[in-house]
C-alpha atoms as a PDB file:
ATOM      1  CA  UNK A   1       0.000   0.000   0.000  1.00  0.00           C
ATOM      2  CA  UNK A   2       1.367   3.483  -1.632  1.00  0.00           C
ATOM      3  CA  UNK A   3       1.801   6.494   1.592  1.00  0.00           C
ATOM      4  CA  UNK A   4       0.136   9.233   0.865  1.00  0.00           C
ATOM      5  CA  UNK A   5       1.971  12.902   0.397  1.00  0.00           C
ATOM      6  CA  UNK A   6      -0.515  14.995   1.501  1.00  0.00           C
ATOM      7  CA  UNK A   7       0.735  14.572   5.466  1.00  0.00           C
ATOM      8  CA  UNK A   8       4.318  15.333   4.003  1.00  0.00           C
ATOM      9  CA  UNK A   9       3.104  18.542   2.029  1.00  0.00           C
ATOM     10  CA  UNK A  10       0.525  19.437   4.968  1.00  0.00           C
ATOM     11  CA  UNK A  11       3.772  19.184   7.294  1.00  0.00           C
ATOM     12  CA  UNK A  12       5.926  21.133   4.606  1.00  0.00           C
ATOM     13  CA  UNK A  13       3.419  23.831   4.357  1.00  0.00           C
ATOM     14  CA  UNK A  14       3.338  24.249   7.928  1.00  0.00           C
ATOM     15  CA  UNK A  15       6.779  24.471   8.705  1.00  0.00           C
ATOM     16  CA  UNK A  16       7.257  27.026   6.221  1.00  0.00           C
ATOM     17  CA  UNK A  17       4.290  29.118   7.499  1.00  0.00           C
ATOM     18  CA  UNK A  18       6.408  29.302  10.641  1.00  0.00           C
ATOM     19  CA  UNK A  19       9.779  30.579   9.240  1.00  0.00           C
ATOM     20  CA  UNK A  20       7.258  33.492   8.429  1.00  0.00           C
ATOM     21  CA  UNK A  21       5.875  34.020  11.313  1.00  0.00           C
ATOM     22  CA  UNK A  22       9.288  33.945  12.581  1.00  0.00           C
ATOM     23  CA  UNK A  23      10.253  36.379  10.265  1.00  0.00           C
ATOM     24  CA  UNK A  24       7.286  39.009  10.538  1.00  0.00           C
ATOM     25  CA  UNK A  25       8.500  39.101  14.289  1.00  0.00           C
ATOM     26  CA  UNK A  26      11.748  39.513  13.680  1.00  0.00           C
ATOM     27  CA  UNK A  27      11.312  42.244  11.345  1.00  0.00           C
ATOM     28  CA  UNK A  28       8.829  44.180  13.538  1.00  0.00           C
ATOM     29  CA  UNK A  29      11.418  43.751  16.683  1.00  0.00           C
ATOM     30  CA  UNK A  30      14.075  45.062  14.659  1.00  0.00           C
ATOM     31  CA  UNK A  31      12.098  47.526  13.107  1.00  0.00           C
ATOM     32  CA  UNK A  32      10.630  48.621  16.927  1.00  0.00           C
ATOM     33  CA  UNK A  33      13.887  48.804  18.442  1.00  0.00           C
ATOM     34  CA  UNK A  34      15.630  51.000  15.634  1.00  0.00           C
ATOM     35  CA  UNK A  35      12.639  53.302  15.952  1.00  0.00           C
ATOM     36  CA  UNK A  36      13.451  53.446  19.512  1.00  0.00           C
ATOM     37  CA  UNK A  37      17.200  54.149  18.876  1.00  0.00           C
ATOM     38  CA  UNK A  38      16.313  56.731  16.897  1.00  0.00           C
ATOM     39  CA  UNK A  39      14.134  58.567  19.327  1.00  0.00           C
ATOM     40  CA  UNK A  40      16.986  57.628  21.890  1.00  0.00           C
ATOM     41  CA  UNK A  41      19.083  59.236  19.615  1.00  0.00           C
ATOM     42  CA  UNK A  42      17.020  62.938  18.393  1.00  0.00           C
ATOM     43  CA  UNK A  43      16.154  62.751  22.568  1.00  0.00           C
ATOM     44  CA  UNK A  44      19.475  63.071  23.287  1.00  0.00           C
ATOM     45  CA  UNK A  45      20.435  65.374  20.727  1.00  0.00           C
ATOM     46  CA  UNK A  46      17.687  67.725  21.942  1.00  0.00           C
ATOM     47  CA  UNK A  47      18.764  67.501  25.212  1.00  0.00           C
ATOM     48  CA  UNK A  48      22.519  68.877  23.733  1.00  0.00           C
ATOM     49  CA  UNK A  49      21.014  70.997  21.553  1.00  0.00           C
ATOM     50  CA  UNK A  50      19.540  72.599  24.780  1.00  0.00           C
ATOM     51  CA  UNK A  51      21.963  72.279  26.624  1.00  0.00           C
ATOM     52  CA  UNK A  52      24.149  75.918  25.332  1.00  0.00           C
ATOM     53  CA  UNK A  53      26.681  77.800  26.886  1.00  0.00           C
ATOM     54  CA  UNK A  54      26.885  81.208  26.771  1.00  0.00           C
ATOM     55  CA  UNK A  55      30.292  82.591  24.759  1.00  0.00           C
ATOM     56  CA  UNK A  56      31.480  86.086  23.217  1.00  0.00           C
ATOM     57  CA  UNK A  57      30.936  86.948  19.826  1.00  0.00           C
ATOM     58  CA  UNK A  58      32.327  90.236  17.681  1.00  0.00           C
ATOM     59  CA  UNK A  59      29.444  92.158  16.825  1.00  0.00           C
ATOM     60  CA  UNK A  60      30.457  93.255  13.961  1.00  0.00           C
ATOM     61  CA  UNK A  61      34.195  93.528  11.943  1.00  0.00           C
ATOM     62  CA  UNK A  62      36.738  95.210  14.075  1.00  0.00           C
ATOM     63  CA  UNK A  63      40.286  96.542  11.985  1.00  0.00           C
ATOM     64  CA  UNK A  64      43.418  95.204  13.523  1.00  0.00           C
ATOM     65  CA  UNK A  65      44.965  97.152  16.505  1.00  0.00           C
ATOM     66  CA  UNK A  66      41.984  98.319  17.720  1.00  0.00           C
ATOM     67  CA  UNK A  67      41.206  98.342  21.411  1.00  0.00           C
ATOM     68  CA  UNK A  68      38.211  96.075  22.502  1.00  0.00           C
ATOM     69  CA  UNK A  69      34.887  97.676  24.081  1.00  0.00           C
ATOM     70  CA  UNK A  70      31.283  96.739  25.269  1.00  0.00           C
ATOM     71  CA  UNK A  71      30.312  98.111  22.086  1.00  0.00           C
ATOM     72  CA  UNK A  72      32.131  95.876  19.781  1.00  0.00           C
ATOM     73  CA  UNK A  73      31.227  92.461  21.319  1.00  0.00           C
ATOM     74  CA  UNK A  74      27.911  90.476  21.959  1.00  0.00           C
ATOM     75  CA  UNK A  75      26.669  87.073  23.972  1.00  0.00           C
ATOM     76  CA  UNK A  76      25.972  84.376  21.931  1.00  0.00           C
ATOM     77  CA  UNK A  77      24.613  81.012  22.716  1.00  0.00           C
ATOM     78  CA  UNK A  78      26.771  77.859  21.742  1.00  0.00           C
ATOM     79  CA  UNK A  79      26.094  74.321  21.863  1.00  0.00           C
ATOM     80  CA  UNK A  80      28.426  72.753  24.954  1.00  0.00           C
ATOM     81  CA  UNK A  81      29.864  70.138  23.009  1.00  0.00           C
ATOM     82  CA  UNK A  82      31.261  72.914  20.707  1.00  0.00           C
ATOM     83  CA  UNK A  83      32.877  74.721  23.145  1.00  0.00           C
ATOM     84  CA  UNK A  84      36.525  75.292  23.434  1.00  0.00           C
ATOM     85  CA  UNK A  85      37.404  75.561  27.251  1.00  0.00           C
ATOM     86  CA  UNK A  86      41.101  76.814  26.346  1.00  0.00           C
ATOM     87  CA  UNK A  87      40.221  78.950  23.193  1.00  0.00           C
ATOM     88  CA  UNK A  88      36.801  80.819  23.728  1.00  0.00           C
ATOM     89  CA  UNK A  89      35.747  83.382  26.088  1.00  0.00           C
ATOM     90  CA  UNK A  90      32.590  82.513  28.524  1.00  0.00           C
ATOM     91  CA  UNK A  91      30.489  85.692  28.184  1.00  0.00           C
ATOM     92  CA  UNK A  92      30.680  85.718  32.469  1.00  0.00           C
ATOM     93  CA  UNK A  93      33.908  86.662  32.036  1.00  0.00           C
ATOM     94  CA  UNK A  94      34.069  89.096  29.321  1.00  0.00           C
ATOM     95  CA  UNK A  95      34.888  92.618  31.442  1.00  0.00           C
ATOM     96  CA  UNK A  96      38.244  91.117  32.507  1.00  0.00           C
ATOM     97  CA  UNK A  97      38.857  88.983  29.598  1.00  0.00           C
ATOM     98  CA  UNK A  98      38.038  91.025  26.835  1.00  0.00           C
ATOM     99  CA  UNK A  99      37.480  95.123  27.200  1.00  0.00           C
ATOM    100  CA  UNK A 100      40.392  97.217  26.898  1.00  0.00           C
ATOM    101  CA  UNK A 101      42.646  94.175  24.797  1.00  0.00           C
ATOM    102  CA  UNK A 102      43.547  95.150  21.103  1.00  0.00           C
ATOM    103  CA  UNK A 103      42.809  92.817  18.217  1.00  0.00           C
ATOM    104  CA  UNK A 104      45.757  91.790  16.983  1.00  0.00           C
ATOM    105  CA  UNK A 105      44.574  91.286  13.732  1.00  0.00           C
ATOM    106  CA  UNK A 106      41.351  92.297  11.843  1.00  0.00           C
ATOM    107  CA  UNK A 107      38.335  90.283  13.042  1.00  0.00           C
ATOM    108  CA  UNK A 108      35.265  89.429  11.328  1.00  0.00           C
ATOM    109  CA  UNK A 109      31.476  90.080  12.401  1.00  0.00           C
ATOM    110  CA  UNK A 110      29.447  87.577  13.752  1.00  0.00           C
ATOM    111  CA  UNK A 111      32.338  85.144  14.654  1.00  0.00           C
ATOM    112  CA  UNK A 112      33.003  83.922  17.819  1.00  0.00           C
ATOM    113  CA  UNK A 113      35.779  85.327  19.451  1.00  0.00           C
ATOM    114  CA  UNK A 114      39.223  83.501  20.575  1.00  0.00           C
ATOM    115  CA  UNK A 115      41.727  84.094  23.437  1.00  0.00           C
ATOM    116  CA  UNK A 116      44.868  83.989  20.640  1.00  0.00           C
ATOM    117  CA  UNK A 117      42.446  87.082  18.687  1.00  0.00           C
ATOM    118  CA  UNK A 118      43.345  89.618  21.634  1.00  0.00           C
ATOM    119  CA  UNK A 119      46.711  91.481  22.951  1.00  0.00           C
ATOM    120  CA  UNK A 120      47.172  93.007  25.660  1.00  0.00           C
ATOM    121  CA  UNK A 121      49.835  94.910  23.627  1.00  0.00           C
ATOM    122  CA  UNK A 122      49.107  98.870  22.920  1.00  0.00           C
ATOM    123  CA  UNK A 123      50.097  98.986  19.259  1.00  0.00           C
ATOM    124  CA  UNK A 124      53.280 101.430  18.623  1.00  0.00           C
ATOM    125  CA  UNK A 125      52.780 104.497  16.577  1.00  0.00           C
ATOM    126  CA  UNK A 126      56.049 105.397  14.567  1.00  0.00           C
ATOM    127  CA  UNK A 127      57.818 101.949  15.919  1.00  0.00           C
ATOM    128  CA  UNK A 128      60.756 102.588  14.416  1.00  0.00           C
ATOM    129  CA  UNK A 129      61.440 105.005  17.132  1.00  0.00           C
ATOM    130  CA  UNK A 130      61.896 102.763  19.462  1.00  0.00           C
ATOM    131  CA  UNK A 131      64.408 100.917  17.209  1.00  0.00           C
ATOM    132  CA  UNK A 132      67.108 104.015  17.221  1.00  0.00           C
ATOM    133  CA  UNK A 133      70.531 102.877  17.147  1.00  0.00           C
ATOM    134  CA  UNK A 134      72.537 104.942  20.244  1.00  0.00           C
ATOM    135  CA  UNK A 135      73.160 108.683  18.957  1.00  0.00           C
ATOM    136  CA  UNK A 136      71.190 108.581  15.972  1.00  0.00           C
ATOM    137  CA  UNK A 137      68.888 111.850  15.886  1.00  0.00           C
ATOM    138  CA  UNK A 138      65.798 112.446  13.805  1.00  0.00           C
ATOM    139  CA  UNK A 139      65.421 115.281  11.654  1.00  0.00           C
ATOM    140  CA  UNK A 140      62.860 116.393   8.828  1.00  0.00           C
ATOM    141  CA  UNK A 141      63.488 118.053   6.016  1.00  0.00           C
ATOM    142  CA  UNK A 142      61.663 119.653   2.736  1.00  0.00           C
ATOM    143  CA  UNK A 143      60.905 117.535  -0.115  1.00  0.00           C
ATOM    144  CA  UNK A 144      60.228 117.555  -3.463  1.00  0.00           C
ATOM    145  CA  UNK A 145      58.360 114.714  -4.761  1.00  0.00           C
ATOM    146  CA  UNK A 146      59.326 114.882  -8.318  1.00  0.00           C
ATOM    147  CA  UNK A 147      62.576 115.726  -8.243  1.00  0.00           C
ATOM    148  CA  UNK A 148      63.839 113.418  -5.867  1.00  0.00           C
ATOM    149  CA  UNK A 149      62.308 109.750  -6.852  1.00  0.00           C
ATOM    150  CA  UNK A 150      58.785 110.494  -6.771  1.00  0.00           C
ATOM    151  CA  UNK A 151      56.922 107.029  -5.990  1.00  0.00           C
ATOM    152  CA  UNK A 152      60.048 105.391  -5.983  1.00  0.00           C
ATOM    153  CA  UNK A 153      62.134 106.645  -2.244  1.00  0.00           C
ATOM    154  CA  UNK A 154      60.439 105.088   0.556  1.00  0.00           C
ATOM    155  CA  UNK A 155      60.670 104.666   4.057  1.00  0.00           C
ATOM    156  CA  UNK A 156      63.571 102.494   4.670  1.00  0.00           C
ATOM    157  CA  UNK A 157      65.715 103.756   1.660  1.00  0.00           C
ATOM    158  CA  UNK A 158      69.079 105.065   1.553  1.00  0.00           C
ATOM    159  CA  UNK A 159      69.905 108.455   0.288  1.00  0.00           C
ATOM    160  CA  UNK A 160      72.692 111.132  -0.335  1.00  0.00           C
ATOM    161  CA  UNK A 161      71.959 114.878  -0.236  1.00  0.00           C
ATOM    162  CA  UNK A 162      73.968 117.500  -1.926  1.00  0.00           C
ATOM    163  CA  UNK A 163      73.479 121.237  -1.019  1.00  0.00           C
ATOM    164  CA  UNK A 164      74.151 124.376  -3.513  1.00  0.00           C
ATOM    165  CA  UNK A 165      75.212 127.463  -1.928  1.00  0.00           C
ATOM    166  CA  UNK A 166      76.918 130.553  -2.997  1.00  0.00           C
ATOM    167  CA  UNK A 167      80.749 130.498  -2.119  1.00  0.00           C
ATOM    168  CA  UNK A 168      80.665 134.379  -0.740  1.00  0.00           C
ATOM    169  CA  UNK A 169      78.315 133.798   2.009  1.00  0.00           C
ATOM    170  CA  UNK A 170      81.550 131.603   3.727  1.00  0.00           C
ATOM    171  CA  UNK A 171      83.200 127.675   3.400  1.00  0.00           C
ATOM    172  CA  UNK A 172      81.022 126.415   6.014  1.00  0.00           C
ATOM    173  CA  UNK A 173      82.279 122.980   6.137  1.00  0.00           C
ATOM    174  CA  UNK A 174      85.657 124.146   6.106  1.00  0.00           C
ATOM    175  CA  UNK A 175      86.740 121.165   3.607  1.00  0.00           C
ATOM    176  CA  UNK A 176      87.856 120.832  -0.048  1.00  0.00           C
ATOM    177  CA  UNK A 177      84.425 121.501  -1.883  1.00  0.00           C
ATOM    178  CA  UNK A 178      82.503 118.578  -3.933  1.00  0.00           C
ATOM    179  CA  UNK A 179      81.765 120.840  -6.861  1.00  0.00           C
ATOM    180  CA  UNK A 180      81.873 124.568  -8.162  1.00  0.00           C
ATOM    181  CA  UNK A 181      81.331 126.765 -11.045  1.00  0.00           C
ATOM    182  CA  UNK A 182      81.611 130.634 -11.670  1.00  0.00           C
ATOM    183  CA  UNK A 183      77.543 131.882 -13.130  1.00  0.00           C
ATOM    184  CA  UNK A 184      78.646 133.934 -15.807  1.00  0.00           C
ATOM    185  CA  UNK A 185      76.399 136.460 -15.230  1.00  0.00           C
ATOM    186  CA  UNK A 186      77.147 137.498 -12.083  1.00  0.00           C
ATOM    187  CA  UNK A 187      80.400 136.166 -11.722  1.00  0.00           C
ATOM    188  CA  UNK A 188      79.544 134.666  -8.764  1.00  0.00           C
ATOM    189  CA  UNK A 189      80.938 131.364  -7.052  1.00  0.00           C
ATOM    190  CA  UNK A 190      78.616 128.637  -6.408  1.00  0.00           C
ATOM    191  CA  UNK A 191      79.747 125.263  -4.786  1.00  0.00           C
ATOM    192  CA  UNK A 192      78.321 122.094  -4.236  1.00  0.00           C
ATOM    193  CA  UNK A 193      79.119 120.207  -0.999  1.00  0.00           C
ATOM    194  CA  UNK A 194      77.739 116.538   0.027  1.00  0.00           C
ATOM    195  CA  UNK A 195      75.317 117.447   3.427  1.00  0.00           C
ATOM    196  CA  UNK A 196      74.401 113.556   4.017  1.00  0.00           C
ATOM    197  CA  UNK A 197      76.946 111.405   2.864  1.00  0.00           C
ATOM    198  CA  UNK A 198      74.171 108.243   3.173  1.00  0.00           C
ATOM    199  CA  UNK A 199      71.640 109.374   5.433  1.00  0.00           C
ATOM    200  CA  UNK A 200      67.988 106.580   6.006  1.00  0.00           C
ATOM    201  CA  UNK A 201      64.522 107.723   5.544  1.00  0.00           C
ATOM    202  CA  UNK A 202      62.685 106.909   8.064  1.00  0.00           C
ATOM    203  CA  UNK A 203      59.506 108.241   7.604  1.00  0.00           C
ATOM    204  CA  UNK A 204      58.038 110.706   4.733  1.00  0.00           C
ATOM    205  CA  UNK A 205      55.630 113.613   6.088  1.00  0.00           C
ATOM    206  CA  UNK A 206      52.287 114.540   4.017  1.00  0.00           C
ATOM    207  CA  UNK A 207      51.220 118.493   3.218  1.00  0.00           C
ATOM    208  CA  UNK A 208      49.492 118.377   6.620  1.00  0.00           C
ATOM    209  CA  UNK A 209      52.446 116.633   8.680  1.00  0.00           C
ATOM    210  CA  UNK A 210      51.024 113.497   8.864  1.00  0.00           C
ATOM    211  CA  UNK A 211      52.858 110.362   8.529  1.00  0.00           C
ATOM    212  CA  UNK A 212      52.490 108.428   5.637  1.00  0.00           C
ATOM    213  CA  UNK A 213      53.660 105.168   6.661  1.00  0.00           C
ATOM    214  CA  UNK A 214      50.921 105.077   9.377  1.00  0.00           C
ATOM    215  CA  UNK A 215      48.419 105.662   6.756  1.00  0.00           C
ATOM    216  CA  UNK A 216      49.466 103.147   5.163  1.00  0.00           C
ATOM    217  CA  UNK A 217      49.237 101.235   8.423  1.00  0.00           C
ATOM    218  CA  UNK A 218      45.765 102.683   9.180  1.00  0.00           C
ATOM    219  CA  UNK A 219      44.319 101.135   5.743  1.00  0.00           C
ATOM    220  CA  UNK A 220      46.092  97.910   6.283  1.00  0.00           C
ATOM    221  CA  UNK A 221      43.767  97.296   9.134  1.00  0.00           C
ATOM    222  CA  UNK A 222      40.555  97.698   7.463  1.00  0.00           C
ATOM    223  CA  UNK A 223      39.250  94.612   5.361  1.00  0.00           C
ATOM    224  CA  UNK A 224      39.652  93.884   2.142  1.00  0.00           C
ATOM    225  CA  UNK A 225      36.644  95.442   0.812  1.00  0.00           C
ATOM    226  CA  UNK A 226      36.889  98.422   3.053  1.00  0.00           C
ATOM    227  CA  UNK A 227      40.861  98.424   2.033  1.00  0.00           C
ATOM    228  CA  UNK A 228      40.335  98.544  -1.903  1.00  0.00           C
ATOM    229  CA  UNK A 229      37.285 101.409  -1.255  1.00  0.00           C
ATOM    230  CA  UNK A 230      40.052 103.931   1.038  1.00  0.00           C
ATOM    231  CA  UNK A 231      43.113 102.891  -1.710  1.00  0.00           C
ATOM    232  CA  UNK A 232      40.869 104.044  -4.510  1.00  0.00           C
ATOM    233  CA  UNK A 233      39.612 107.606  -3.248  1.00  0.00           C
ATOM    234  CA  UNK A 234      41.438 110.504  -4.586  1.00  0.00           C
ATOM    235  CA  UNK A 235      41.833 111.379  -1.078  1.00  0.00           C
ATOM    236  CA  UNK A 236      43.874 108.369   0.056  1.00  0.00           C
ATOM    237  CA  UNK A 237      46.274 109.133  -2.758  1.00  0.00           C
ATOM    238  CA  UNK A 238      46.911 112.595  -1.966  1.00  0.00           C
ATOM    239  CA  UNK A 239      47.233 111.980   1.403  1.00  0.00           C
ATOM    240  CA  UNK A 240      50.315 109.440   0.812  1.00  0.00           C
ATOM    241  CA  UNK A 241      51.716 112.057  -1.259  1.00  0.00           C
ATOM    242  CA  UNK A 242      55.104 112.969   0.659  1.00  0.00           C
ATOM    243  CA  UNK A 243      56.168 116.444   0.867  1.00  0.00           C
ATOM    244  CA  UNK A 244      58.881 116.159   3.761  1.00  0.00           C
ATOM    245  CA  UNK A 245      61.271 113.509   4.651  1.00  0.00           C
ATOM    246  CA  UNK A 246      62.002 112.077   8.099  1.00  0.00           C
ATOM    247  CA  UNK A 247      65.985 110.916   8.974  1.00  0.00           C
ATOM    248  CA  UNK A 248      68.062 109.541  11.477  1.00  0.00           C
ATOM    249  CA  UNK A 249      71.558 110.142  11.179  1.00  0.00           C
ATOM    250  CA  UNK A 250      74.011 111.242  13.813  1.00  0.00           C
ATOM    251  CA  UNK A 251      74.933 114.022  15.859  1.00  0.00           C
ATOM    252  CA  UNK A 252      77.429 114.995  12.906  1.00  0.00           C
ATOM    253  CA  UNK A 253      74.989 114.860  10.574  1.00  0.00           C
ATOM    254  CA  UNK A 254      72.446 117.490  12.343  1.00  0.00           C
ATOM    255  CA  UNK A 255      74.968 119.818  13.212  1.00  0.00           C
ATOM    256  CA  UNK A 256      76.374 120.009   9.291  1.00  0.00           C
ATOM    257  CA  UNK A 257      72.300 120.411   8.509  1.00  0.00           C
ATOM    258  CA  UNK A 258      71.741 123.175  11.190  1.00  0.00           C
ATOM    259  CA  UNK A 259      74.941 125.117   9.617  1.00  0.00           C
ATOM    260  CA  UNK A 260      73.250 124.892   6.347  1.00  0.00           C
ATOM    261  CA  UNK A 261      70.293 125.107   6.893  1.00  0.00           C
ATOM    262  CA  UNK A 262      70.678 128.904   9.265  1.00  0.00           C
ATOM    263  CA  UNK A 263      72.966 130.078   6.471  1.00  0.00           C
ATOM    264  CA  UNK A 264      71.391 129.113   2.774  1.00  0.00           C
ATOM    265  CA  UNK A 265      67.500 128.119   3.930  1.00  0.00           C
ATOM    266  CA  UNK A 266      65.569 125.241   2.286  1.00  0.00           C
ATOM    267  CA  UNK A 267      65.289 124.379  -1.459  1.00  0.00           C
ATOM    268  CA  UNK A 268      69.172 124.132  -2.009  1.00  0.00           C
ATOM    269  CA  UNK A 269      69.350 120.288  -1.789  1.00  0.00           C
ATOM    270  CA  UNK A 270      69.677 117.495  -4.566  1.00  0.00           C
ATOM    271  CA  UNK A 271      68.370 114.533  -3.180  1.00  0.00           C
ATOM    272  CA  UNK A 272      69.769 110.743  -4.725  1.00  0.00           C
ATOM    273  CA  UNK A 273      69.111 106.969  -4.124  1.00  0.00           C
ATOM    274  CA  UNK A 274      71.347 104.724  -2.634  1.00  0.00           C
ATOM    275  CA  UNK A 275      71.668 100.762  -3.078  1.00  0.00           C
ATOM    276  CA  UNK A 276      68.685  99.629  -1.803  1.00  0.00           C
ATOM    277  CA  UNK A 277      68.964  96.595   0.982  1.00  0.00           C
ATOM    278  CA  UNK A 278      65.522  94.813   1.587  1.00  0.00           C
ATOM    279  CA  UNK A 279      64.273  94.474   5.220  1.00  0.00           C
ATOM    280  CA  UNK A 280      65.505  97.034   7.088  1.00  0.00           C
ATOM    281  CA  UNK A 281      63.093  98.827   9.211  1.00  0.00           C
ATOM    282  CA  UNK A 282      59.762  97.060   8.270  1.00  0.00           C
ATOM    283  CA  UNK A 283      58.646  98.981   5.054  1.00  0.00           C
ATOM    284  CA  UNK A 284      59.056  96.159   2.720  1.00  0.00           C
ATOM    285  CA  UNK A 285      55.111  95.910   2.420  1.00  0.00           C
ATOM    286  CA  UNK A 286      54.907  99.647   0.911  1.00  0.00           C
ATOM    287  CA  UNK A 287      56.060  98.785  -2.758  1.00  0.00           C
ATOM    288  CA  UNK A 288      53.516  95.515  -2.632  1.00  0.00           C
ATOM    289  CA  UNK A 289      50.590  98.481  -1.377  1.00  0.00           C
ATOM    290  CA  UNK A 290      51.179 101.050  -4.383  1.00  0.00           C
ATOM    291  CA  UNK A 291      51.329  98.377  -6.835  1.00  0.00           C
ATOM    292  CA  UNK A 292      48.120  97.119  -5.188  1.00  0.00           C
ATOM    293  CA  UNK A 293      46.572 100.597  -5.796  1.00  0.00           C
ATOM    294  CA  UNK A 294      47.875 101.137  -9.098  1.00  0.00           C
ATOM    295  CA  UNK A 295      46.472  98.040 -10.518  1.00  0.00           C
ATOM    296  CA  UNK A 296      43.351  99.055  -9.350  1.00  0.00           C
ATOM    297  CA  UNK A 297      43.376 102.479 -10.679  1.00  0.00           C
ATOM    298  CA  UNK A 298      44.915 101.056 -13.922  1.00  0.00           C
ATOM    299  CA  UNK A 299      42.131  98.295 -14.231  1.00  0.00           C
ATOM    300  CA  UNK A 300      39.165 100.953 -13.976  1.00  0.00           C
ATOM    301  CA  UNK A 301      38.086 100.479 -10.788  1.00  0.00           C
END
């Protein structure tokens, strides 16, 4: 007698209709427990995202140099886990941490602020003061753009100045004379004597005194867009105009100047470039500057 395979396929059918059970159950604990991971997981981060700290934040841009105020900072709320315990500046703590420091470099708006932003540095006008070598003395005299280099002297360059005087007034120096001729028409001597040997420029002085290389200075703090608006005005550019240089040579030096200077006046001198050595005294950003501002000016701006 033949068995029959509907038991087997009844038993088959069965079997399988458990697997799927099995499955279904599976699926939904898996899919139950990652939905629960998930609100685990936005719970918590809700609970950080709540969890802020209160830091200080520029208001808006600050130039470089600039002394710090109530004015120029604001408290903004940051997310603990981004705080930086060693680099930012809890708000609680601003008055002592943060008014009355300079920025030592410009500073953009609506950043938060770091520790290594601030100095408690006061920024040096005219630094190169400080920088004298023992018995060198400053002195400023006239200067005629044109005729002596134009764009080309700046601070930091080396120069030679010659003086023309006429020989009856006296020998001042009391040395053998550079130069001299006889004007025909008056018959008169004139002589030409070396007043500055090699003399530095420190400085150059505008038409109202002021110092050109801290305007330059002054501009270098804004940023960029604020720097290429100032560079462009006519006003910047005749304000960098020179009309007087700045010196420092020695004791000798001034007292050969004052002697020329009480007996022949201003205007007399012929003013020449020296070698020039880069590095000394900080200037070598001015050249990179006025080709900045010429390319703008040349490009239409």
């Amino acid at each position: 007698m033949k068995k029959s395979n509907a038991g087997f396929k009844k038993k088959e059918s069965g079997v399988v209709g458990g697997k799927r059970l099995l499955l279904k159950i599976v699926t939904i604990v898996v899919s139950l427990l990652a939905l629960f991971l998930t609100f685990v997981f936005l719970n918590n981060a809700d609970s950080a995202a709540r969890d802020t700290i209160s830091v200080v934040r520029i208001r808006s841009n600050i130039p470089a140099n600039s002394v710090i105020t109530e004015n120029d900072v604001e408290r903004y709320d940051l997310i603990r886990a981004e705080y930086v315990e060693k680099e930012m500046i809890l708000f609680e703590n601003v008055q002592e941490e943060v008014y009355g420091k300079y920025s030592a470099y410009f500073l953009r708006g609506k950043t938060v602020l770091y520790k290594d932003q601030l100095t408690e540095e006061k920024p040096l006008r005219n630094e190169w003061l400080y920088s004298l070598s023992e018995g060198e003395e400053v002195v400023t005299i006239p200067y005629k753009f044109i005729e002596a280099g134009g764009s080309i002297l700046l601070p930091g360059d080396v120069i030679r100045i010659r003086v023309t005087y006429e020989a009856d007034m006296y020998d001042l120096l009391g040395e053998e004379v550079v130069f001299h001729y006889i004007d025909p028409r008056s018959g008169t001597v004139i002589k030409t004597d070396i007043l500055f040997d090699s003399i530095v420029v420190k400085d150059m002085l505008n038409s109202n005194g002021n110092s050109v290389y801290e305007l330059y200075k002054e501009v270098m703090r804004l940023d960029d867009k604020q720097r290429e608006s100032v560079m462009q005005s006519k006003e910047f550019l005749a304000s960098i105009k020179p009309a007087a240089l700045v010196l420092a040579g020695t004791a000798e030096d001034m007292e050969r100047y004052a002697a020329f200077n009480a007996a022949i006046g201003s205007g007399n001198f012929l003013i020449t470039i020296l070698s020039r050595t880069s590095g000394d005294d900080g200037f070598d950003n001015l050249p990179t500057i006025e080709t900045e501002v010429r390319s703008w000016i040349d490009g239409g701006h």
